[in-house]
PDB file of N, CA and C in Angstrom:
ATOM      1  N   UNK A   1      19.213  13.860 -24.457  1.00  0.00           N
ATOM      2  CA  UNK A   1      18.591  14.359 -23.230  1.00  0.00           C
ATOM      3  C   UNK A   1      17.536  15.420 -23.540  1.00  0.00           C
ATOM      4  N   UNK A   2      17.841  16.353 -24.558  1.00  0.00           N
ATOM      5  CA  UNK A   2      16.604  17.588 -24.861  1.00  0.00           C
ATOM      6  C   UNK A   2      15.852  16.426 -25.510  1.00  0.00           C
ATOM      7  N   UNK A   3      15.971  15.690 -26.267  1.00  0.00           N
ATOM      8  CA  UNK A   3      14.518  14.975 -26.490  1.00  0.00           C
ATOM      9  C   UNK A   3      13.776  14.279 -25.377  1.00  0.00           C
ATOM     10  N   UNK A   4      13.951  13.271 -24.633  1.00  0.00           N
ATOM     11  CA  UNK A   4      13.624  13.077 -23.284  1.00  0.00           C
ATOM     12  C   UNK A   4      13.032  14.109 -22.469  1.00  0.00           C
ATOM     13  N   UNK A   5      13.609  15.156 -22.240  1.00  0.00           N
ATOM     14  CA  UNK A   5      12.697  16.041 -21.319  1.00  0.00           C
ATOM     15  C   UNK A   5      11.952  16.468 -22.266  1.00  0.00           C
ATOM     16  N   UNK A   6      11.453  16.608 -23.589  1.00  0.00           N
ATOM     17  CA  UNK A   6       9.850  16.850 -23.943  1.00  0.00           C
ATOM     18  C   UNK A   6       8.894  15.789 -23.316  1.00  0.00           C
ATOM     19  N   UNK A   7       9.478  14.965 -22.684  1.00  0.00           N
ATOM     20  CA  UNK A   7       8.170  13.897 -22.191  1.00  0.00           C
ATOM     21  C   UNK A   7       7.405  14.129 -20.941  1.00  0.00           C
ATOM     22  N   UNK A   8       6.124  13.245 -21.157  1.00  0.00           N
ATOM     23  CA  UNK A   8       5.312  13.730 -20.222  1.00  0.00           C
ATOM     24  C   UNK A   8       5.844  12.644 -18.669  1.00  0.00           C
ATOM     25  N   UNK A   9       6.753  11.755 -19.190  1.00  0.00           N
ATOM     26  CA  UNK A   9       7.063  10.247 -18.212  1.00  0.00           C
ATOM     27  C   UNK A   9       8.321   9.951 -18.749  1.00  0.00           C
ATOM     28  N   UNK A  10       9.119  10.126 -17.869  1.00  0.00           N
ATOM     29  CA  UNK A  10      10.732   9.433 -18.097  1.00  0.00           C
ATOM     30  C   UNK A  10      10.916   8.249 -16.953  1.00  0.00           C
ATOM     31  N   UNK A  11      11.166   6.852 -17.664  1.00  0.00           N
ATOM     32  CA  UNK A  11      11.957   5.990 -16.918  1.00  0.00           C
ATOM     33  C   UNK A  11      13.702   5.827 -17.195  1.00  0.00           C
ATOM     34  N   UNK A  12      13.695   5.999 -16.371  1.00  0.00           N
ATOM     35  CA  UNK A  12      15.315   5.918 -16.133  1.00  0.00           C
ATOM     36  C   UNK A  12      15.730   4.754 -15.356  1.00  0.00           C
ATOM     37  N   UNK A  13      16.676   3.802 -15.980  1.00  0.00           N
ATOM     38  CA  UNK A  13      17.444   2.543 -15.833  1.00  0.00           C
ATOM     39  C   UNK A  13      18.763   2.456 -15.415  1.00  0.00           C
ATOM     40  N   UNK A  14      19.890   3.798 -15.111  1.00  0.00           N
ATOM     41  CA  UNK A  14      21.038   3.788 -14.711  1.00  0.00           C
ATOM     42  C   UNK A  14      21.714   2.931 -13.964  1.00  0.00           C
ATOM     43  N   UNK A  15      22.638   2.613 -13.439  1.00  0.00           N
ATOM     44  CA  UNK A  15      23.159   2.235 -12.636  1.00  0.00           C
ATOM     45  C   UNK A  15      22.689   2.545 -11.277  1.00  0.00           C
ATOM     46  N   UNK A  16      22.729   1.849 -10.204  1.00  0.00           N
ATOM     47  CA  UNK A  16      22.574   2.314  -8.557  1.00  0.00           C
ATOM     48  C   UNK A  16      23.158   3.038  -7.983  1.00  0.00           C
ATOM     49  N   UNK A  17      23.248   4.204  -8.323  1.00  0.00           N
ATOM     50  CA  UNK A  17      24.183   5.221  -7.674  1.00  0.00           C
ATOM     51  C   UNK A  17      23.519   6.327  -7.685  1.00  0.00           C
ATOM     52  N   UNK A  18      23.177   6.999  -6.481  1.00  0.00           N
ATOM     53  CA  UNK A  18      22.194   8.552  -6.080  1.00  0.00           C
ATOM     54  C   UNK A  18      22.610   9.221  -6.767  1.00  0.00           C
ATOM     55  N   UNK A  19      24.130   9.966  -6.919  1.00  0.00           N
ATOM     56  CA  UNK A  19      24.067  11.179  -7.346  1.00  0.00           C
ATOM     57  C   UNK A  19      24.199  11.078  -8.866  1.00  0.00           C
ATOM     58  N   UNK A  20      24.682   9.708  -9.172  1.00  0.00           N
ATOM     59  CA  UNK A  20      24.050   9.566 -11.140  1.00  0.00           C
ATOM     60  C   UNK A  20      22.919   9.737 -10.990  1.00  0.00           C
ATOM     61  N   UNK A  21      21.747   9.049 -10.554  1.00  0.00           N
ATOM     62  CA  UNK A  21      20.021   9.204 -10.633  1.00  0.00           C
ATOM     63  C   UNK A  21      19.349  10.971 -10.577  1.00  0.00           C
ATOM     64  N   UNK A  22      20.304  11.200  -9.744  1.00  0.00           N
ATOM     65  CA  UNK A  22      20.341  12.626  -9.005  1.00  0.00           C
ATOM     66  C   UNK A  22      20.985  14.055 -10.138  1.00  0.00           C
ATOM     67  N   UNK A  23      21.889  13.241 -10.774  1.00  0.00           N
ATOM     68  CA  UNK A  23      22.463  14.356 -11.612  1.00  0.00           C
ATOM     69  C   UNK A  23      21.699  14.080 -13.136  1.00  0.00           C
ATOM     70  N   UNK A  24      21.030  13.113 -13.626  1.00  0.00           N
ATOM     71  CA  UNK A  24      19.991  12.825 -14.758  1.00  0.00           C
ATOM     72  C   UNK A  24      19.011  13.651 -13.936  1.00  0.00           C
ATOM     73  N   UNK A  25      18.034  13.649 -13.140  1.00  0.00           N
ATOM     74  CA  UNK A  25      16.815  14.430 -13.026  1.00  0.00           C
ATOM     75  C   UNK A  25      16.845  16.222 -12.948  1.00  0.00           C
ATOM     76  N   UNK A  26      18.506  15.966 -12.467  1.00  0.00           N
ATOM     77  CA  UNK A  26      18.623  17.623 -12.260  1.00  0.00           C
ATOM     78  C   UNK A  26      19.082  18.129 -14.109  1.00  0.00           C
ATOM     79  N   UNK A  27      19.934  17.434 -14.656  1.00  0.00           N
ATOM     80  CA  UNK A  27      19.980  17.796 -16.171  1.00  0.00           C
ATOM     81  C   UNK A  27      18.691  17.958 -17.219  1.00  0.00           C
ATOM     82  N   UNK A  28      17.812  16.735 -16.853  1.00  0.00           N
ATOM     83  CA  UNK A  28      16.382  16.574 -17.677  1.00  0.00           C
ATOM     84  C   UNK A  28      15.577  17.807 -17.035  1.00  0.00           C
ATOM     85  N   UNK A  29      15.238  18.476 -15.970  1.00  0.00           N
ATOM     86  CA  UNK A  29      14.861  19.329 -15.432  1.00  0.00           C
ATOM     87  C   UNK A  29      15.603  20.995 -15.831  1.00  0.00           C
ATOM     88  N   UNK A  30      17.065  20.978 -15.948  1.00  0.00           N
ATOM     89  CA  UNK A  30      16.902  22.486 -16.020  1.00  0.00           C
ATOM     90  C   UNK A  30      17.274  22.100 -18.219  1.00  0.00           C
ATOM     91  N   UNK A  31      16.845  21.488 -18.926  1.00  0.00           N
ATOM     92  CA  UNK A  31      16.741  21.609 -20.584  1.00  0.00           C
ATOM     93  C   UNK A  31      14.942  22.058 -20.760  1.00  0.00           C
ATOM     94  N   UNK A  32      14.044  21.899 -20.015  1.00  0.00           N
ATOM     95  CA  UNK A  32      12.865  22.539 -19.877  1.00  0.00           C
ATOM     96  C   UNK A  32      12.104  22.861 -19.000  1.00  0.00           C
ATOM     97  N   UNK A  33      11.484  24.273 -19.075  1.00  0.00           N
ATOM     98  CA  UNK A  33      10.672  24.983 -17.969  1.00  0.00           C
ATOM     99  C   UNK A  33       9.590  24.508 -17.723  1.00  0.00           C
ATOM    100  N   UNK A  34       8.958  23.069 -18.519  1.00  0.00           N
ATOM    101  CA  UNK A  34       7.928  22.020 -17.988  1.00  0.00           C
ATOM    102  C   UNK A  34       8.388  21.312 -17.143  1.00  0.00           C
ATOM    103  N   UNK A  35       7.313  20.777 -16.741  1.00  0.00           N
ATOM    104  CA  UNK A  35       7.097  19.558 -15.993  1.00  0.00           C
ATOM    105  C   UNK A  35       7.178  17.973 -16.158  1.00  0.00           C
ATOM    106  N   UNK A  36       7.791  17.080 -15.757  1.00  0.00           N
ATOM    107  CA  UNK A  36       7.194  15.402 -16.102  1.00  0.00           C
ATOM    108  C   UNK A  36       7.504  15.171 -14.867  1.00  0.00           C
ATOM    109  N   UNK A  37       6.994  13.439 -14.808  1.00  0.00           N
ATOM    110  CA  UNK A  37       7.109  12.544 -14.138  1.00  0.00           C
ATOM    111  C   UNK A  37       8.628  11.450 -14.440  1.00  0.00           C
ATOM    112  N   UNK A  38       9.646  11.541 -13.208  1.00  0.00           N
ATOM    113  CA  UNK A  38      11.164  10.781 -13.228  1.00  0.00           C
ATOM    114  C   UNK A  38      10.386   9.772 -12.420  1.00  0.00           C
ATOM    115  N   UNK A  39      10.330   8.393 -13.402  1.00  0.00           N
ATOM    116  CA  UNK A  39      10.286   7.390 -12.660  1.00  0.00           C
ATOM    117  C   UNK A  39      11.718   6.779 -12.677  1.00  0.00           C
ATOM    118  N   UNK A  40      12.492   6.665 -11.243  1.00  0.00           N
ATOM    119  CA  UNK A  40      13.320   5.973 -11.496  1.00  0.00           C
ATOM    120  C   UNK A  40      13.463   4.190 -11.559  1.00  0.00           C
ATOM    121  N   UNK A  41      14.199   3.485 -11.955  1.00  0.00           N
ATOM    122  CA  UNK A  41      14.091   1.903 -11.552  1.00  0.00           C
ATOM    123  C   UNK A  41      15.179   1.596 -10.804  1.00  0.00           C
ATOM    124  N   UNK A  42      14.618   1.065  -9.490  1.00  0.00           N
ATOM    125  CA  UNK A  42      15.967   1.372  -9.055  1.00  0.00           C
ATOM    126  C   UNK A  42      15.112   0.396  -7.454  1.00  0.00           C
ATOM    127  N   UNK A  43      15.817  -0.580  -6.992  1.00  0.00           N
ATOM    128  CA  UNK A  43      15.179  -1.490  -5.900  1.00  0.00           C
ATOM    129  C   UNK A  43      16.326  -1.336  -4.199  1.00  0.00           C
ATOM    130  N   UNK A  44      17.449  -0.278  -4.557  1.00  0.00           N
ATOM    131  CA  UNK A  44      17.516   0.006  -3.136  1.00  0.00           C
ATOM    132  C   UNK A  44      18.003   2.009  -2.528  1.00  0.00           C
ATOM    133  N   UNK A  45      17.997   2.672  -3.588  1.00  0.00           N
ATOM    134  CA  UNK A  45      18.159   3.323  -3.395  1.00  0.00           C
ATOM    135  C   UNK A  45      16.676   4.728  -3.269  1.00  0.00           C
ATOM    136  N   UNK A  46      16.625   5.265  -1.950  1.00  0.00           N
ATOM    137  CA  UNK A  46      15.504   6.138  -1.323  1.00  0.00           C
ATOM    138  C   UNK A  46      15.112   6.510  -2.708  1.00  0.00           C
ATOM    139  N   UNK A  47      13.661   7.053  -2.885  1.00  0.00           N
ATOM    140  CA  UNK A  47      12.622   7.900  -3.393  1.00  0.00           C
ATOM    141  C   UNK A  47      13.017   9.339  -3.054  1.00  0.00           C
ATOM    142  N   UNK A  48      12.894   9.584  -1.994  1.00  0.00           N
ATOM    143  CA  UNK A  48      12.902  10.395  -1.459  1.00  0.00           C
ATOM    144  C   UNK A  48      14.658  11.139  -1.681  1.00  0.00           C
ATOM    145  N   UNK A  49      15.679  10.596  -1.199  1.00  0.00           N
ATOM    146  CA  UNK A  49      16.680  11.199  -2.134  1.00  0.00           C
ATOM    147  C   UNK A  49      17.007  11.563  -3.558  1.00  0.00           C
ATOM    148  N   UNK A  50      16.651  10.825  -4.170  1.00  0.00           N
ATOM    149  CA  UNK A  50      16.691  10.916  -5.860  1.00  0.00           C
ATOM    150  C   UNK A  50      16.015  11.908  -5.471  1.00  0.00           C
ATOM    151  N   UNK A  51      14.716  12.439  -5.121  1.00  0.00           N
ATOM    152  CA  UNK A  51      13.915  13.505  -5.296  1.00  0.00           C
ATOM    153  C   UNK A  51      14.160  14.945  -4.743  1.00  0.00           C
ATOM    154  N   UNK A  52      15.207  14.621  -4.259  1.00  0.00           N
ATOM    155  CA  UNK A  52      16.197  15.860  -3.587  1.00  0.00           C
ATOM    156  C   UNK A  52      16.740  16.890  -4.371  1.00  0.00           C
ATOM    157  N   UNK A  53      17.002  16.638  -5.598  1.00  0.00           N
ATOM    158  CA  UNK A  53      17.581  16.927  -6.926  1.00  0.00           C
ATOM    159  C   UNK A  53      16.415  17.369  -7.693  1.00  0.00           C
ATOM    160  N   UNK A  54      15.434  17.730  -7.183  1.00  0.00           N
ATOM    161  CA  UNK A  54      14.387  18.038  -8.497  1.00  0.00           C
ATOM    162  C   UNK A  54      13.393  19.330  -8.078  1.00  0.00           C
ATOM    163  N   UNK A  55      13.113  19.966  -8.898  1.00  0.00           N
ATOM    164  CA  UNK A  55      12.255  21.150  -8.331  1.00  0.00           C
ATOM    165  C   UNK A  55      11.075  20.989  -8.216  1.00  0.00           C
ATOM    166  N   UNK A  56      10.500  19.479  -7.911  1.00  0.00           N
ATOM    167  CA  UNK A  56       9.273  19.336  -8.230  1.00  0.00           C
ATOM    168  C   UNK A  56       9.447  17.584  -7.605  1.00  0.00           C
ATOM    169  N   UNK A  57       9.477  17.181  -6.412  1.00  0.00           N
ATOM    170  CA  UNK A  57       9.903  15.762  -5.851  1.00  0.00           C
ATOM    171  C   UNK A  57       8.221  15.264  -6.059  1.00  0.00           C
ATOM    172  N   UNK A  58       7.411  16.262  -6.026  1.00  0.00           N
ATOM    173  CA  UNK A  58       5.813  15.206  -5.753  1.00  0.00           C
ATOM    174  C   UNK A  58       5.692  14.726  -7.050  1.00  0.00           C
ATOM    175  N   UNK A  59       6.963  14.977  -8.158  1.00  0.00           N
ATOM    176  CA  UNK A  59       6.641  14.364  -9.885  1.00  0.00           C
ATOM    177  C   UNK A  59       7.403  12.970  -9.675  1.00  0.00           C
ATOM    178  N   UNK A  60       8.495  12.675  -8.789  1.00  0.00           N
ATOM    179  CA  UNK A  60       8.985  11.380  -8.863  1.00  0.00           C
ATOM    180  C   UNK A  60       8.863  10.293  -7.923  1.00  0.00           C
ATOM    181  N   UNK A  61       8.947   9.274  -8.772  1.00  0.00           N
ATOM    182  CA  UNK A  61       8.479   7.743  -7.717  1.00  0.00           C
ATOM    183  C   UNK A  61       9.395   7.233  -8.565  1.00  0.00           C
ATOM    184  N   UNK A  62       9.359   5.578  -8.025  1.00  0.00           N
ATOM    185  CA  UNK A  62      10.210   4.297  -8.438  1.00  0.00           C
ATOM    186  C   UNK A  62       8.875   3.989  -9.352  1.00  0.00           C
ATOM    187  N   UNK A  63       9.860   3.040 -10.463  1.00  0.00           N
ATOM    188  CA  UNK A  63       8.912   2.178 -11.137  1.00  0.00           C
ATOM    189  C   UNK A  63       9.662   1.321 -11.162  1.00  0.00           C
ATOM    190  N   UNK A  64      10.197   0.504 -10.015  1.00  0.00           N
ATOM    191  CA  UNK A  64      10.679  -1.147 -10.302  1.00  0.00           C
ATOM    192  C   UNK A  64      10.339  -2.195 -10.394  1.00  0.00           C
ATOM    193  N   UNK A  65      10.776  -2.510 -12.236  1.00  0.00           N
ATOM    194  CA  UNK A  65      10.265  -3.367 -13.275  1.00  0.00           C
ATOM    195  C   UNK A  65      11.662  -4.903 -12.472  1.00  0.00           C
ATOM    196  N   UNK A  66      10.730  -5.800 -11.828  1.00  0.00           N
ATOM    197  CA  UNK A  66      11.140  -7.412 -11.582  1.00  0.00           C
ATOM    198  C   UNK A  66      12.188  -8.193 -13.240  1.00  0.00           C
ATOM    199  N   UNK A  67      12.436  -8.409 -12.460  1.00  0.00           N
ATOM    200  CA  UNK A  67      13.277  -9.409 -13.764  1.00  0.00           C
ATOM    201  C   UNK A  67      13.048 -10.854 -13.555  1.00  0.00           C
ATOM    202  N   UNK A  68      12.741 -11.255 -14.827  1.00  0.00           N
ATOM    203  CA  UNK A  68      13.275 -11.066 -16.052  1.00  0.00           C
ATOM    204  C   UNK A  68      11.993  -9.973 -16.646  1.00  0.00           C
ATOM    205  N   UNK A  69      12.505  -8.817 -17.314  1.00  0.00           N
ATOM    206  CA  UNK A  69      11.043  -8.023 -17.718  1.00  0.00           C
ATOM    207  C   UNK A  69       9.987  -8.453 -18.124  1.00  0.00           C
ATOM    208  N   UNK A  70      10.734  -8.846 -19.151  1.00  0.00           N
ATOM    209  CA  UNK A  70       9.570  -9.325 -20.531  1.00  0.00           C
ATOM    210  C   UNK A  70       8.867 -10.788 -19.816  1.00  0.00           C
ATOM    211  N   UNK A  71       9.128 -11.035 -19.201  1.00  0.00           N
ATOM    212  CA  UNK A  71       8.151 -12.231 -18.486  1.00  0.00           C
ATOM    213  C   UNK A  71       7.572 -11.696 -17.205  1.00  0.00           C
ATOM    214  N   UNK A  72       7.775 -11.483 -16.443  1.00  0.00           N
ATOM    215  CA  UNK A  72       7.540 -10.753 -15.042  1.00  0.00           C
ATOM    216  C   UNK A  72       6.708  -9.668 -14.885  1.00  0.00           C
ATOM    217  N   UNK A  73       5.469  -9.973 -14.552  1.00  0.00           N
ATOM    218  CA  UNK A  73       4.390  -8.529 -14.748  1.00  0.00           C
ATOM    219  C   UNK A  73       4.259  -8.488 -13.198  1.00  0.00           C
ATOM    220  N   UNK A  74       4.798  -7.731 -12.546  1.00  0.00           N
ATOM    221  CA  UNK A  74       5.120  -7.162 -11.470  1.00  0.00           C
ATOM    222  C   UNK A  74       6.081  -6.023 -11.127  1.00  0.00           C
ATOM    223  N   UNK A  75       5.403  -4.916 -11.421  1.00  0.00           N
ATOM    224  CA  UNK A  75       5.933  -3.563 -11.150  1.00  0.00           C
ATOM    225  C   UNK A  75       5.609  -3.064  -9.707  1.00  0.00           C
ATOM    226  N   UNK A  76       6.692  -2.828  -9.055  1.00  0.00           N
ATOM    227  CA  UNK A  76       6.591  -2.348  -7.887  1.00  0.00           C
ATOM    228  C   UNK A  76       6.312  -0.279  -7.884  1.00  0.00           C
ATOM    229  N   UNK A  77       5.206   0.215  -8.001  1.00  0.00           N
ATOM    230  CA  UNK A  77       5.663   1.714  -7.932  1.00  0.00           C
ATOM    231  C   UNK A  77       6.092   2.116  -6.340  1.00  0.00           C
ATOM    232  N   UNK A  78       6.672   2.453  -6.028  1.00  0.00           N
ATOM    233  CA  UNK A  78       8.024   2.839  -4.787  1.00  0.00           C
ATOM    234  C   UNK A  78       7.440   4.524  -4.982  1.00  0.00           C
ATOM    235  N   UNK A  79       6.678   4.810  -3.536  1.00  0.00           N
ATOM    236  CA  UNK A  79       6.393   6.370  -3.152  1.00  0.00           C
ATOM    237  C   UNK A  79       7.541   6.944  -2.486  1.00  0.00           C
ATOM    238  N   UNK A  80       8.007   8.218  -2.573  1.00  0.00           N
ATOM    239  CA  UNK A  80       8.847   8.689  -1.783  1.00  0.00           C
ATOM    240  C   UNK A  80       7.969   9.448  -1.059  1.00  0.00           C
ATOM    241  N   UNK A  81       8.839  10.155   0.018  1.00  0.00           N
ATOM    242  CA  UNK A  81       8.036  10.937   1.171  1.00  0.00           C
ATOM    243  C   UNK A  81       6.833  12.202   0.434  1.00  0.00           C
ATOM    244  N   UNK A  82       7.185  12.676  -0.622  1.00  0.00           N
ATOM    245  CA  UNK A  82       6.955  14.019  -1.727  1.00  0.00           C
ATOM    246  C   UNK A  82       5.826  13.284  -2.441  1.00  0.00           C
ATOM    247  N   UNK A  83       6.122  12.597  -2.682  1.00  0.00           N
ATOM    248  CA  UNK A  83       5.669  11.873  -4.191  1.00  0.00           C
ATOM    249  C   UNK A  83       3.886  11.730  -4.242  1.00  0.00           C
ATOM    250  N   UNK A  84       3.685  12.881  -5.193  1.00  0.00           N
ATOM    251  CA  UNK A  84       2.062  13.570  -4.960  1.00  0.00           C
ATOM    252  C   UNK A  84       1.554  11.630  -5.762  1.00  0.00           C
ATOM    253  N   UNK A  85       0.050  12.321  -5.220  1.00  0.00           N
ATOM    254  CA  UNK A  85      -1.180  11.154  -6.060  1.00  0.00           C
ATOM    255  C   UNK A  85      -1.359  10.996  -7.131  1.00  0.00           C
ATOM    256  N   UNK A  86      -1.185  12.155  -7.580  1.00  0.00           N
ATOM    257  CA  UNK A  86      -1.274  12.038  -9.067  1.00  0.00           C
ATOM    258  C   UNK A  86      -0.356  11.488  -9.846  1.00  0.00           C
ATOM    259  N   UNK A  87       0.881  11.394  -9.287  1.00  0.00           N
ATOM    260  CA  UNK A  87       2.224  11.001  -9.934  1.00  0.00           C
ATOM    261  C   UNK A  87       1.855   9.466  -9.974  1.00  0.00           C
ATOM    262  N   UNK A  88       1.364   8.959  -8.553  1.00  0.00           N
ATOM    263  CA  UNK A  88       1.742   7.442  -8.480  1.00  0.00           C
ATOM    264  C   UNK A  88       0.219   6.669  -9.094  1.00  0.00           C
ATOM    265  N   UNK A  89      -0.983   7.825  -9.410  1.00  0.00           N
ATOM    266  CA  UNK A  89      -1.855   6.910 -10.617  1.00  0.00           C
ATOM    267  C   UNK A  89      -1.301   7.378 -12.402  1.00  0.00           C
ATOM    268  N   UNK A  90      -0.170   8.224 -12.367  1.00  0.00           N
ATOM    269  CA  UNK A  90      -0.036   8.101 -13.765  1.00  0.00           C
ATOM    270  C   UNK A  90       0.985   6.966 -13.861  1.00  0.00           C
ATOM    271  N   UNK A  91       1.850   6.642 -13.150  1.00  0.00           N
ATOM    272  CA  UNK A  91       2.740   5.560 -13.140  1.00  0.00           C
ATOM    273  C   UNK A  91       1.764   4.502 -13.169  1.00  0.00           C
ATOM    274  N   UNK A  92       1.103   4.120 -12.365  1.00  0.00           N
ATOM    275  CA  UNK A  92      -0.019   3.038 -12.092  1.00  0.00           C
ATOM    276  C   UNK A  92      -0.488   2.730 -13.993  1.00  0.00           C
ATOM    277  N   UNK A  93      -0.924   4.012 -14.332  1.00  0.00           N
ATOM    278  CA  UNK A  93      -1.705   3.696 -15.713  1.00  0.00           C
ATOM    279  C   UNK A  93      -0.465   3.020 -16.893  1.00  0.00           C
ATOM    280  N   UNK A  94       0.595   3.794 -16.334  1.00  0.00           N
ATOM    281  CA  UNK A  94       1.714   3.543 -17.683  1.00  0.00           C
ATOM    282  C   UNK A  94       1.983   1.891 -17.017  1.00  0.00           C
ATOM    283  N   UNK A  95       1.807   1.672 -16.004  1.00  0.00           N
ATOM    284  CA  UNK A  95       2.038   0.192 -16.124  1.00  0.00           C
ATOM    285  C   UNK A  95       1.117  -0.590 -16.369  1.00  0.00           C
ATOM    286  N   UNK A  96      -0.458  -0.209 -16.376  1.00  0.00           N
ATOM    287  CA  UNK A  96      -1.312  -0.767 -16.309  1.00  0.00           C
ATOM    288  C   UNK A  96      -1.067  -1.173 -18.101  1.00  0.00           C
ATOM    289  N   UNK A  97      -1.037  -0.078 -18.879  1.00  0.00           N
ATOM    290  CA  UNK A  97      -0.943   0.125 -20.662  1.00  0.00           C
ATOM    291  C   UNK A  97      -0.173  -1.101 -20.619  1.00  0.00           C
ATOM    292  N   UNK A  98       1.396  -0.916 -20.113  1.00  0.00           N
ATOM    293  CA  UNK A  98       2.720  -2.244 -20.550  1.00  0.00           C
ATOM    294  C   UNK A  98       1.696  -3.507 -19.643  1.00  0.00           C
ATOM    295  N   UNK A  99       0.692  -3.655 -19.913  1.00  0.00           N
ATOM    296  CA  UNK A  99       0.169  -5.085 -19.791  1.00  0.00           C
ATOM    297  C   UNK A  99       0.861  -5.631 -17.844  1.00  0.00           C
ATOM    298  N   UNK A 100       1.588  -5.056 -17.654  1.00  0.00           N
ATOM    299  CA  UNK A 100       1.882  -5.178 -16.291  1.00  0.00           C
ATOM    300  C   UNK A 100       0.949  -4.722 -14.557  1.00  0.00           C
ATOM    301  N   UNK A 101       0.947  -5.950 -13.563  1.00  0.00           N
ATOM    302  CA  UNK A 101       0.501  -5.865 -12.382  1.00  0.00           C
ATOM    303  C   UNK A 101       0.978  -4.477 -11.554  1.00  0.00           C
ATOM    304  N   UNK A 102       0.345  -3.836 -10.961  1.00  0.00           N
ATOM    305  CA  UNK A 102       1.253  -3.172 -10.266  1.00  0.00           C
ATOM    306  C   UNK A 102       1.023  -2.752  -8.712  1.00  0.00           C
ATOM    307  N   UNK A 103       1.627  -2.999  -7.868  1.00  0.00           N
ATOM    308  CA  UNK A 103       1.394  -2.543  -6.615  1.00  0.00           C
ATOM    309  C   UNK A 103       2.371  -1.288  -6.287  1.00  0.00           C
ATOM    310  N   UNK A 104       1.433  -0.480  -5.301  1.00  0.00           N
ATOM    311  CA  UNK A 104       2.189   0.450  -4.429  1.00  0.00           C
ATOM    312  C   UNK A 104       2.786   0.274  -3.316  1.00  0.00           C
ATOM    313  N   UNK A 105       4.316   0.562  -3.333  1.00  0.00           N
ATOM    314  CA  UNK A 105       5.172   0.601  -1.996  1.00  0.00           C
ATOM    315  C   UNK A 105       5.933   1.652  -1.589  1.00  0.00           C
ATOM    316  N   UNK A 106       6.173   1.523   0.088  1.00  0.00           N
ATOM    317  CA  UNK A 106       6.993   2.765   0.515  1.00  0.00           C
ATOM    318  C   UNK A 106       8.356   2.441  -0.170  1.00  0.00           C
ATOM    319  N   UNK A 107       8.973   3.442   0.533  1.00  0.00           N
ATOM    320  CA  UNK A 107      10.491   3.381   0.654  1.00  0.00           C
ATOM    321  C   UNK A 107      10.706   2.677   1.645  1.00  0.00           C
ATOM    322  N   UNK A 108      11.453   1.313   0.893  1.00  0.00           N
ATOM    323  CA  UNK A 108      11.949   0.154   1.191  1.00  0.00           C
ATOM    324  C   UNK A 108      13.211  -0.362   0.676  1.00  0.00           C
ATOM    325  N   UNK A 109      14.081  -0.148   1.169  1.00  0.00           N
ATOM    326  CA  UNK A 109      15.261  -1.039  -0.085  1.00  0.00           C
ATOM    327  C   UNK A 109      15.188  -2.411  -0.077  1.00  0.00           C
ATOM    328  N   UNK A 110      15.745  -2.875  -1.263  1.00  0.00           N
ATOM    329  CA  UNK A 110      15.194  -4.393  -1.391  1.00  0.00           C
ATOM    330  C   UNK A 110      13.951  -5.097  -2.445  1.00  0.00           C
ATOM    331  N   UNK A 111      13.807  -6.200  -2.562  1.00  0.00           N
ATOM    332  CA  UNK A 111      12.902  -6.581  -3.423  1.00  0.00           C
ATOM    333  C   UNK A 111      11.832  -7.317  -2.399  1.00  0.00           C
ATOM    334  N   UNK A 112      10.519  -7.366  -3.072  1.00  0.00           N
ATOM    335  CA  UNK A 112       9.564  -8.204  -1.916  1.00  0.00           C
ATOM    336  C   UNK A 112      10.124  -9.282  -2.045  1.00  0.00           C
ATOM    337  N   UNK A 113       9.628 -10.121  -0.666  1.00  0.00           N
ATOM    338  CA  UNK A 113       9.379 -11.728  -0.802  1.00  0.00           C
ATOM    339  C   UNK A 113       9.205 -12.498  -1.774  1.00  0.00           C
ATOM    340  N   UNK A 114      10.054 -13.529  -2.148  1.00  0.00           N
ATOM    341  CA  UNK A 114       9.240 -14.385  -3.230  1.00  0.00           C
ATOM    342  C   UNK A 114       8.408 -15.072  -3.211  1.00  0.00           C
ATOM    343  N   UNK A 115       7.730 -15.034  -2.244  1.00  0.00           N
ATOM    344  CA  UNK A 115       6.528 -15.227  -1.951  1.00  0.00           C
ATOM    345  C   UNK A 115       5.623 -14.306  -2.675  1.00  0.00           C
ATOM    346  N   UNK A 116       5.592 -13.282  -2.835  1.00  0.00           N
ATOM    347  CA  UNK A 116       4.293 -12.018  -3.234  1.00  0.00           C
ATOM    348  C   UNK A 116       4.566 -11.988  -4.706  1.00  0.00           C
ATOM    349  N   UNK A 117       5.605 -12.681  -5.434  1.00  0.00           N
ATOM    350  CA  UNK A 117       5.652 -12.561  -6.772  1.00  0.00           C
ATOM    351  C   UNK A 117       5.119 -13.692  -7.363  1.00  0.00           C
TER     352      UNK A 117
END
């Protein structure tokens, strides 16, 4: 975990459960007096809660990566209510780098249509 919070971008893959998502951002947050970006992956649980837990909510958004990964270039970035501009074009770029599509969405639980994929 102290290596992780030297980063400038953490994705986090946990299980679906708030106050696990919730108790990783609050641990990665008080091991340094910097700043990053908690992208969580995560397709039904709020933005905006996970971000409840953090001293700094305009640093976190969703980055939910579609499955199967490694085939599927469709990243959903997921804004929470907080979740500054700048956060959701550095997510944008880190998906743009992993060769992946990416669109912006609210807080929505659920996956799009299979239609839009």
């Amino acid at each position: 975990m102290e290596d992780a919070a030297q980063a400038d971008l953490i994705i986090e893959a946990v299980p679906e459960k708030l106050q696990l998502k919730q108790q990783i951002l609050h641990e990665l947050e008080s091991l340094t007096t910097g700043s990053f970006i908690f992208a969580t992956n995560t397709s039904s649980l709020s933005i905006t809660e996970i971000a409840k837990a953090s001293r700094d909510p305009g640093c976190v958004a969703g980055m939910h990566f579609l499955n199967p990964v490694h085939i599927m270039r469709l990243v959903e970035i997921v804004v929470g209510n907080e979740t500054a501009e700048k956060t959701v074009a550095a997510v944008r770029e880190v998906g743009r780098r992993m060769r992946k599509e990416t669109i912006v969405v609210r807080i929505c639980p659920g996956l799009l249509p299979a239609a839009w994929v």
